[in-house]
C-alpha atoms as a PDB file:
ATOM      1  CA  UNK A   1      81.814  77.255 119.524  1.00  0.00           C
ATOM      2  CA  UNK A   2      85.093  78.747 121.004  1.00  0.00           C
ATOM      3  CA  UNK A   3      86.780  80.698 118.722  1.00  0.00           C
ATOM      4  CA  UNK A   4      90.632  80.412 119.040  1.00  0.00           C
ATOM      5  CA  UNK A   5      93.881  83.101 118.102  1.00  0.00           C
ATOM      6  CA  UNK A   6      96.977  82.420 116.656  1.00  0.00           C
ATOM      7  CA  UNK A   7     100.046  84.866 117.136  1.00  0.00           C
ATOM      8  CA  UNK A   8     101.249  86.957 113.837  1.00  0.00           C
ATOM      9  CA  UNK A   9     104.850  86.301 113.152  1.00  0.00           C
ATOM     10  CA  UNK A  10     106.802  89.531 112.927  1.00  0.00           C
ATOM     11  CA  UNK A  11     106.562  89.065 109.313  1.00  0.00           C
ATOM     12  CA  UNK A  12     103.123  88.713 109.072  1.00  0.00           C
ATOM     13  CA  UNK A  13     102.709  91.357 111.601  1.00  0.00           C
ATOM     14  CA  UNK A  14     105.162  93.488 109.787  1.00  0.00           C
ATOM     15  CA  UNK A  15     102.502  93.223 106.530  1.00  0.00           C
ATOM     16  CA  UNK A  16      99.073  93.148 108.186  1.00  0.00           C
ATOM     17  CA  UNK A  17      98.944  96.728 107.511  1.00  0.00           C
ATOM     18  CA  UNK A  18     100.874  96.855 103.781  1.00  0.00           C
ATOM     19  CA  UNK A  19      98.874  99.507 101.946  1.00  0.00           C
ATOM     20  CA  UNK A  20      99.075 101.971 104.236  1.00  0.00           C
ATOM     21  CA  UNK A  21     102.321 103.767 106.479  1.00  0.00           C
ATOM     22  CA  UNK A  22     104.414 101.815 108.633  1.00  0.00           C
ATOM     23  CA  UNK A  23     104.796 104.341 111.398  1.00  0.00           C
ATOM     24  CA  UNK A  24     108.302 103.576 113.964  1.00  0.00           C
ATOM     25  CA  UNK A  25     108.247 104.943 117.091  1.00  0.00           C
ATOM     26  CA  UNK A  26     109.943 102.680 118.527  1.00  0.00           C
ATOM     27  CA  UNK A  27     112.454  99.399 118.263  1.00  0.00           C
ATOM     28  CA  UNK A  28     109.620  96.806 118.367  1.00  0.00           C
ATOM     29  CA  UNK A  29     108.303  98.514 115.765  1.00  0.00           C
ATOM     30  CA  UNK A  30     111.709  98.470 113.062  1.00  0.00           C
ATOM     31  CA  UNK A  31     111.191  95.932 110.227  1.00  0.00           C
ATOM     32  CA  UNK A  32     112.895  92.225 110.851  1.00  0.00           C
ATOM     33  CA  UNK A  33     113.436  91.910 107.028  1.00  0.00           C
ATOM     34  CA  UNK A  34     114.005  94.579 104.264  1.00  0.00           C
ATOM     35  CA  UNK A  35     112.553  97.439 103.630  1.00  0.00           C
ATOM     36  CA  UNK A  36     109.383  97.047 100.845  1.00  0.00           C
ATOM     37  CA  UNK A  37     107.720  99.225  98.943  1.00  0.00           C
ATOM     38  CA  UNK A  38     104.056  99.158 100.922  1.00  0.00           C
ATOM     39  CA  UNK A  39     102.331 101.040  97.884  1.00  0.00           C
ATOM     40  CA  UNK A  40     101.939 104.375  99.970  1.00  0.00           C
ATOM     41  CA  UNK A  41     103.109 107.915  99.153  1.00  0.00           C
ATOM     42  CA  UNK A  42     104.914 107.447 102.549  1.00  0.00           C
ATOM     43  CA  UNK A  43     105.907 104.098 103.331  1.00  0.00           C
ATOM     44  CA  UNK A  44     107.468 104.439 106.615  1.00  0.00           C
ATOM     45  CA  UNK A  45     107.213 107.795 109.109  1.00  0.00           C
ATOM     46  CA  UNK A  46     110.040 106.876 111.490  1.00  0.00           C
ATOM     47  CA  UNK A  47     110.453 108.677 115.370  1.00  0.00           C
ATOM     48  CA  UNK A  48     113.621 107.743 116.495  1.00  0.00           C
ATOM     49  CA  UNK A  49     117.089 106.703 115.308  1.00  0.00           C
ATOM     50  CA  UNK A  50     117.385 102.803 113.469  1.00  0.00           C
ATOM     51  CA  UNK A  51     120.713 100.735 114.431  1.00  0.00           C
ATOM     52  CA  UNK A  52     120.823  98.476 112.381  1.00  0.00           C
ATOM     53  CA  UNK A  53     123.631  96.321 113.745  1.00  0.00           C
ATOM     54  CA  UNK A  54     124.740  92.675 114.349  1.00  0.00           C
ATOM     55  CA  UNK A  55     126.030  92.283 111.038  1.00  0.00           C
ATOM     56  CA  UNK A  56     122.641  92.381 109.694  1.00  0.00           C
ATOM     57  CA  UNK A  57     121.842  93.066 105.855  1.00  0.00           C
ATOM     58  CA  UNK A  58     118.658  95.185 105.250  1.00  0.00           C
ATOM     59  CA  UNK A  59     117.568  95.813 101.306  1.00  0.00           C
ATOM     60  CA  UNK A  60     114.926  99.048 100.868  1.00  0.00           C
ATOM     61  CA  UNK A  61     113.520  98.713  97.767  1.00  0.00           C
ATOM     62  CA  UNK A  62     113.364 101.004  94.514  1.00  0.00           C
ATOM     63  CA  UNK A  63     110.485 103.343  94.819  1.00  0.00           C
ATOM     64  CA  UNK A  64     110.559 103.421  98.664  1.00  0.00           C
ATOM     65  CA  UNK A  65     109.867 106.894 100.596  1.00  0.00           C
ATOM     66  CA  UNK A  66     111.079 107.277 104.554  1.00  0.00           C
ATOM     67  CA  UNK A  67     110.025 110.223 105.871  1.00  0.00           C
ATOM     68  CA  UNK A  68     111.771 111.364 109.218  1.00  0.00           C
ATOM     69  CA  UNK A  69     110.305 113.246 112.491  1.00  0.00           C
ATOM     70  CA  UNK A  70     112.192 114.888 114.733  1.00  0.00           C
ATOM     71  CA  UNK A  71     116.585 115.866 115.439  1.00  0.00           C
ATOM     72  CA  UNK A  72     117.472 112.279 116.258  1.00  0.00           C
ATOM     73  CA  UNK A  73     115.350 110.514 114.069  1.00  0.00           C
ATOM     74  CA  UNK A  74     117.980 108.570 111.324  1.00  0.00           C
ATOM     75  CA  UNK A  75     119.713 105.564 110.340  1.00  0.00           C
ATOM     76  CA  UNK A  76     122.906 103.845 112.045  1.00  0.00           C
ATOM     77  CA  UNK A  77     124.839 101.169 110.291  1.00  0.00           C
ATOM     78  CA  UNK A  78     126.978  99.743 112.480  1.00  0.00           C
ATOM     79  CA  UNK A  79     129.386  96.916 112.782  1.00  0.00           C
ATOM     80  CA  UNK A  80     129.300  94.897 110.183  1.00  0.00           C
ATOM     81  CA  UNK A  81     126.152  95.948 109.008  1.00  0.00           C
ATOM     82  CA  UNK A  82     124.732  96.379 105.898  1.00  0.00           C
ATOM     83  CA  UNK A  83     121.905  99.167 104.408  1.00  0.00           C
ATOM     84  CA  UNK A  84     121.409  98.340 100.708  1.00  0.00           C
ATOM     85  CA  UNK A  85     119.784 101.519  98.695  1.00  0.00           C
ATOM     86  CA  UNK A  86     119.363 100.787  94.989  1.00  0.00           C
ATOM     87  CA  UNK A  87     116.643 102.640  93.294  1.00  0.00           C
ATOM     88  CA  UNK A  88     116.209 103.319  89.948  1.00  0.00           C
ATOM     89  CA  UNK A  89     116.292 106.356  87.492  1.00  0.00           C
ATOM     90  CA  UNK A  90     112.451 105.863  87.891  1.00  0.00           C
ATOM     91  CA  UNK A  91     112.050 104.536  91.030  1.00  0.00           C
ATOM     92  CA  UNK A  92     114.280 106.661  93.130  1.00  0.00           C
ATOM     93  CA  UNK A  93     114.713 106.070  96.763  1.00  0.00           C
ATOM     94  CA  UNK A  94     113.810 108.883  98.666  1.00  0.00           C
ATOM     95  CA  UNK A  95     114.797 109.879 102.796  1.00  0.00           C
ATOM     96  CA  UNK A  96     113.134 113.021 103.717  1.00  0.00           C
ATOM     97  CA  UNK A  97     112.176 115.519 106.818  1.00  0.00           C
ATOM     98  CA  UNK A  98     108.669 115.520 108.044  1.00  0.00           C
ATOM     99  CA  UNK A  99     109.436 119.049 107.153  1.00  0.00           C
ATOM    100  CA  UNK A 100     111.397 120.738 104.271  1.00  0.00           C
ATOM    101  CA  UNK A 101     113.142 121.970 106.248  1.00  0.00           C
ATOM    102  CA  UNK A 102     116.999 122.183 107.207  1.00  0.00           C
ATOM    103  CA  UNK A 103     118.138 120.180 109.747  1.00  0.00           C
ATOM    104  CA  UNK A 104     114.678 118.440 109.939  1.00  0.00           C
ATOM    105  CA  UNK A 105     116.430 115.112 111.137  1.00  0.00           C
ATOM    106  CA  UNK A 106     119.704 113.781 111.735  1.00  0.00           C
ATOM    107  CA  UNK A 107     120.568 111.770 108.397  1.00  0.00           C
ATOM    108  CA  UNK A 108     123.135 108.788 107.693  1.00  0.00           C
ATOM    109  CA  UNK A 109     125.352 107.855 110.399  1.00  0.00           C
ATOM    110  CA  UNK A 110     127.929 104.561 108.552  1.00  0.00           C
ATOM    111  CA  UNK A 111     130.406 102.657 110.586  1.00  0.00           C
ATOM    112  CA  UNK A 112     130.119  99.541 108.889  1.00  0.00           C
ATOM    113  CA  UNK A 113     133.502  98.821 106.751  1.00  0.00           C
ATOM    114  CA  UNK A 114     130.751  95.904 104.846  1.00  0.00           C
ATOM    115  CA  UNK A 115     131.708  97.024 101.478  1.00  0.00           C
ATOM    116  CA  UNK A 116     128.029  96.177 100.041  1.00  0.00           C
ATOM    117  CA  UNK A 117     126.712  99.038 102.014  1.00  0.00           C
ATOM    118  CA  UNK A 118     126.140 100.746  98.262  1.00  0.00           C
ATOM    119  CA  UNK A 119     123.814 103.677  97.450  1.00  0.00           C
ATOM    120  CA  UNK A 120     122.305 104.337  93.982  1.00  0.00           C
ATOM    121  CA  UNK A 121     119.385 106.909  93.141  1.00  0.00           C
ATOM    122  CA  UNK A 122     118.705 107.610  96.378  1.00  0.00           C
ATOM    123  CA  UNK A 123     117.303 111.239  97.132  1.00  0.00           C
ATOM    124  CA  UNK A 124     118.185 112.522 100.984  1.00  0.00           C
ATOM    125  CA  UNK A 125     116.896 115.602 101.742  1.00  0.00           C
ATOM    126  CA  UNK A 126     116.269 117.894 104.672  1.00  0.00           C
ATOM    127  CA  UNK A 127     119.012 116.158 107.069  1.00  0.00           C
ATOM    128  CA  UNK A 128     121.915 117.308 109.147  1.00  0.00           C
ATOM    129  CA  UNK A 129     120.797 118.295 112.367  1.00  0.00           C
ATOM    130  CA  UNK A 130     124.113 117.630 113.593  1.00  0.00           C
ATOM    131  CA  UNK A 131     127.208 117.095 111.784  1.00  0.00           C
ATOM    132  CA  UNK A 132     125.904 116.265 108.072  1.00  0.00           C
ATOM    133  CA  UNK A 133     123.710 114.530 105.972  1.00  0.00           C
ATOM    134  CA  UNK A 134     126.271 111.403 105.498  1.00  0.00           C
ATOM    135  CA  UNK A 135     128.531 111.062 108.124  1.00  0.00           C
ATOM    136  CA  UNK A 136     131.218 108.601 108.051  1.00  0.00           C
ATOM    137  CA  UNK A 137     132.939 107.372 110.882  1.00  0.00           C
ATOM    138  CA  UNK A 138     135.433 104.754 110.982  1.00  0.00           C
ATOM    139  CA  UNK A 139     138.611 103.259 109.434  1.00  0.00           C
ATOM    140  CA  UNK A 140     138.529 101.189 106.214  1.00  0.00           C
ATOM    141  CA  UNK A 141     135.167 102.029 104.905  1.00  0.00           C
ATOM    142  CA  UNK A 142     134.581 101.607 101.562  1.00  0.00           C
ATOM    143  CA  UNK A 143     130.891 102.897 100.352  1.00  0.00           C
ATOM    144  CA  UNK A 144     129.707 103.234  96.613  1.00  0.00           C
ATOM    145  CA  UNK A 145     127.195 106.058  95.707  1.00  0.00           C
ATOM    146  CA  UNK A 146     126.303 106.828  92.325  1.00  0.00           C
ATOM    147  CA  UNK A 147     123.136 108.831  91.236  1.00  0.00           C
ATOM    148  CA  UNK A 148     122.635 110.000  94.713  1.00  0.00           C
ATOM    149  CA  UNK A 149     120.870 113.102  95.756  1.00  0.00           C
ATOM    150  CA  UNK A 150     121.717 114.967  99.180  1.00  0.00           C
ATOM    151  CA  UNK A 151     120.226 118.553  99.600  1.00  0.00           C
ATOM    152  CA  UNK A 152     118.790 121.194 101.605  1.00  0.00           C
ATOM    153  CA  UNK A 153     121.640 119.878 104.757  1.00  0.00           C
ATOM    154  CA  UNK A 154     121.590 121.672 107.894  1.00  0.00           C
ATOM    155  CA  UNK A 155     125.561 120.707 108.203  1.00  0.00           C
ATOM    156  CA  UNK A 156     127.253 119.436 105.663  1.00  0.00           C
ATOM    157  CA  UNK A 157     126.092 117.317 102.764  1.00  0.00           C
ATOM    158  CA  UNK A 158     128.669 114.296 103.226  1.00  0.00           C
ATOM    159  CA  UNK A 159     131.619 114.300 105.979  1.00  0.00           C
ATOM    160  CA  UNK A 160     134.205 111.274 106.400  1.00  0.00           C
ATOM    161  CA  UNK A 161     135.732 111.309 109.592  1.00  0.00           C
ATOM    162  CA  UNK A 162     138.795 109.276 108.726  1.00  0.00           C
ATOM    163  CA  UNK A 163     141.526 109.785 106.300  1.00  0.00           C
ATOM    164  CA  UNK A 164     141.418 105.788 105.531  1.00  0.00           C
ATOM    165  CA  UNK A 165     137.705 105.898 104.280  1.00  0.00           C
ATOM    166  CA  UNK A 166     137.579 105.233 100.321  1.00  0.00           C
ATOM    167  CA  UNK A 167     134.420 105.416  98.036  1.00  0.00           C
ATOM    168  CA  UNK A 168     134.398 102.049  96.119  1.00  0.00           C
ATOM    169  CA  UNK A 169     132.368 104.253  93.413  1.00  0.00           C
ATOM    170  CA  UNK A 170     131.495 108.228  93.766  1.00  0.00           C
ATOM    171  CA  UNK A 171     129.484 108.982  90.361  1.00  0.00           C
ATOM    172  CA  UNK A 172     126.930 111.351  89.390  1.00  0.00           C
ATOM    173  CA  UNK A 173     125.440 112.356  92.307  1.00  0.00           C
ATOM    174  CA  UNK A 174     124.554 115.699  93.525  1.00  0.00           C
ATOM    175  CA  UNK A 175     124.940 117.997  96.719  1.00  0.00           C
ATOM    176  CA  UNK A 176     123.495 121.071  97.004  1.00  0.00           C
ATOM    177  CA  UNK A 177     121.831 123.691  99.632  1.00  0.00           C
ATOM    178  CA  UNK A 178     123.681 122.734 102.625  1.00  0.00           C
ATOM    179  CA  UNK A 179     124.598 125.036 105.419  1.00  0.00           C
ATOM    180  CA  UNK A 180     128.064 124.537 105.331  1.00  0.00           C
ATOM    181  CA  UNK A 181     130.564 122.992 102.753  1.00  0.00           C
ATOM    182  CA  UNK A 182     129.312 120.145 100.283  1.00  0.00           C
ATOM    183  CA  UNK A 183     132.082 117.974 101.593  1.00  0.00           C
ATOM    184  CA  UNK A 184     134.123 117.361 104.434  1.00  0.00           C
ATOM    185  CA  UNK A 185     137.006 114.671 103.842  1.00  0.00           C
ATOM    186  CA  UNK A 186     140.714 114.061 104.475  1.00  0.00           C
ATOM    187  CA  UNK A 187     143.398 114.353 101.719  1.00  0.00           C
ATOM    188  CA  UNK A 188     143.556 111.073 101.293  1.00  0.00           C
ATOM    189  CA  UNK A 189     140.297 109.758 100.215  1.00  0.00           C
ATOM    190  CA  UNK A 190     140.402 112.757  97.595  1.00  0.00           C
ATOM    191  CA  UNK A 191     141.726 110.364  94.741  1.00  0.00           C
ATOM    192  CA  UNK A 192     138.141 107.857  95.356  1.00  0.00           C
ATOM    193  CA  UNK A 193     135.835 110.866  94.322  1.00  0.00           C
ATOM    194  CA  UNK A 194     134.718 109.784  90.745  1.00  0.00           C
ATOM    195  CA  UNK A 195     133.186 111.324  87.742  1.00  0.00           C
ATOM    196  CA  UNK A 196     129.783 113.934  86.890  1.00  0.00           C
ATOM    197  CA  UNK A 197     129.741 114.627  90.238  1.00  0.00           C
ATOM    198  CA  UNK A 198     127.870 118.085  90.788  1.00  0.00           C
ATOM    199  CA  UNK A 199     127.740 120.678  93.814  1.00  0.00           C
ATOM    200  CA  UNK A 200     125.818 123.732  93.456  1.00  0.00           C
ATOM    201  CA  UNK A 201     123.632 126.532  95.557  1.00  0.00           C
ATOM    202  CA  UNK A 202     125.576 126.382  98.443  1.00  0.00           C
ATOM    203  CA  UNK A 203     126.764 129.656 100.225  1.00  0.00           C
ATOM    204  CA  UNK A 204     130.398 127.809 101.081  1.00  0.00           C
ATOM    205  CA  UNK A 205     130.919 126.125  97.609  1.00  0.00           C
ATOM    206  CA  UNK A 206     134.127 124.203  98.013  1.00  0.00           C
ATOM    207  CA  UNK A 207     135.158 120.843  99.049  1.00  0.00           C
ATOM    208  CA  UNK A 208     137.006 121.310 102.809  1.00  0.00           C
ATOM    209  CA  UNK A 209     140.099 119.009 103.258  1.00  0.00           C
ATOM    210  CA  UNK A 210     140.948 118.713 106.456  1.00  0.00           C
ATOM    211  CA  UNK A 211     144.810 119.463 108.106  1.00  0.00           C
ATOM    212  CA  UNK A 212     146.673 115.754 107.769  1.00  0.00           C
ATOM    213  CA  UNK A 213     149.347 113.966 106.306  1.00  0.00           C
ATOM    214  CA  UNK A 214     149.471 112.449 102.735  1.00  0.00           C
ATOM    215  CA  UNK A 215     151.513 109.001 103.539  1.00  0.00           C
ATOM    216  CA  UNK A 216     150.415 107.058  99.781  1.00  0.00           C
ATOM    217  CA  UNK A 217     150.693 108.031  96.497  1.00  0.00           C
ATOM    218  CA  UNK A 218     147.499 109.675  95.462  1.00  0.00           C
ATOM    219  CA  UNK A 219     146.064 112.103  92.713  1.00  0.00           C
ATOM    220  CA  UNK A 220     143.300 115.211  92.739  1.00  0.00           C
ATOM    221  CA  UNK A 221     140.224 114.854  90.360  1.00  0.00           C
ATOM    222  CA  UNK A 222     138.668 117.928  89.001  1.00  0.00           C
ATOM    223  CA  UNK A 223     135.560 118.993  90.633  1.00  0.00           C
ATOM    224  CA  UNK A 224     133.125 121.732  89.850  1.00  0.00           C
ATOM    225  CA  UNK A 225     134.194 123.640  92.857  1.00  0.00           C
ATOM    226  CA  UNK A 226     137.171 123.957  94.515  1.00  0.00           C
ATOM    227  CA  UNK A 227     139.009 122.203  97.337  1.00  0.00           C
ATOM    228  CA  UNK A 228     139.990 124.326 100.624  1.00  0.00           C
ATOM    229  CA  UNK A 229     142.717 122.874 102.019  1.00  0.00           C
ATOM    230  CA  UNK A 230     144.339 124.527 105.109  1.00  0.00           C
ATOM    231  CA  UNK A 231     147.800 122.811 106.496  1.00  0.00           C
ATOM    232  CA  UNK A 232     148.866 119.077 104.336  1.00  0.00           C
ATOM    233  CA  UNK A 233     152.211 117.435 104.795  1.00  0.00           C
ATOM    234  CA  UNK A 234     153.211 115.420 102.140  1.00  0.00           C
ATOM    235  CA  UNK A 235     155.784 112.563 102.592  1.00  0.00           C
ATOM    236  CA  UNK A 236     154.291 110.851  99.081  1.00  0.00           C
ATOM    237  CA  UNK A 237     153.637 111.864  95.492  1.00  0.00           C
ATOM    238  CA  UNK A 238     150.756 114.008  95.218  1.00  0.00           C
ATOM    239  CA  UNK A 239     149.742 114.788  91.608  1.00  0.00           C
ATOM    240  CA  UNK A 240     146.685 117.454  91.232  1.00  0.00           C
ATOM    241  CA  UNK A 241     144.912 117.066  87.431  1.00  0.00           C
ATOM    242  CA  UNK A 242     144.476 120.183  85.492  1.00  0.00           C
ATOM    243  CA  UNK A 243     141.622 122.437  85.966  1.00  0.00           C
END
């Protein structure tokens, strides 16, 4: 009797092997849906840098553990894409280097202005190979991260490339060990930093603000390290809180 074949659909294809690491080398190989939790100490080893694009929304779930290989191995979110991170306080999220090592792959790259691209305990470690950790580029983004963890950076931990980027929630999170400043960010998305917010064990421990214009109304939080600001013209009321 013949025996006969049917095709997997990516889905099923995508969970043939569940129970053991999804390994993606290249774009054939990048799950269609979200991101689960396959039940793994590694759930996904990934080669080579993930666009997600198209306006496409991609959930990883609590508990989940990417680990990275190689300089341009990371995440894009592009467009009007969206990359939803919400762990928990016991099932963190957790983006790390093959090795422990700084620099060990490129990190977050977020262009999407989606405002439900929102980040809660989620550790990233070993990132930065070239401009930080978290690197935002683009006008009008609006991000939330609370609980976050981003260490051991080979850049910095978390740059914004635009004075017009605003943090719909900055809370409790931590940067630490990075090779250059904890933050890069312009004087205007200053006021959108939040509260419990802690940097430590960096050789450059300040905040840099970079040389622009202050246009809005906007006030200075207290943070457990200083901000180095170099050249700011101010044509709006800029009030600075004590401490």
């Amino acid at each position: 009797m013949p025996s006969f074949f049917t095709a997997c659909t990516p889905e099923e294809k995508e969970n043939v092997q569940a129970g053991s690491t999804l390994i993606i080398s290249s774009s054939s190989e990048i799950p269609t849906g979200d991101w689960v939790d396959r039940g793994v100490d590694i759930d996904y080893h990934v080669k080579i840098n993930v666009n997600f694009s198209g306006g496409k929304v991609v959930n990883v779930e609590p508990g989940v553990t990417i680990e990275f290989e190689g300089t341009s191995a990371g995440f894009t979110i592009s467009g009007s894409s969206v990359l939803k991170m919400i762990g928990t306080a016991t099932k963190p999220i957790i983006l790390k280097g093959q090795n422990a090592v700084k620099g060990n792959w490129k990190g977050i790259v977020l262009e999407s202005a989606d405002p439900n691209n929102i980040w809660e305990y989620v550790t990233i470690s070993d990132a930065g190979s070239s401009k930080a950790s978290i690197y935002m580029n683009g006008s009008a983004l609006k991000p939330s991260l609370n609980n976050c963890s981003i260490q051991n950076s080979g850049g910095y931990g978390i740059y914004l490339n635009n004075n017009n980027i605003e943090f719909l929630a900055f809370n409790s999170n931590s940067v630490a060990n990075c090779t250059n400043a904890h933050m890069y960010l312009y004087p205007q998305s200053i006021f959108s930093l939040g509260i419990n917010n802690t940097f430590k064990n960096n050789t450059y421990a300040y905040i840099q603000v970079s040389n622009n214009t202050l246009t809005t109304p906007t006030v200075w939080n207290k943070m457990d390290v200083p901000y180095r600001v170099g050249e700011i013209i101010s044509k709006s009321k800029l009030e600075i809180k004590p401490g």
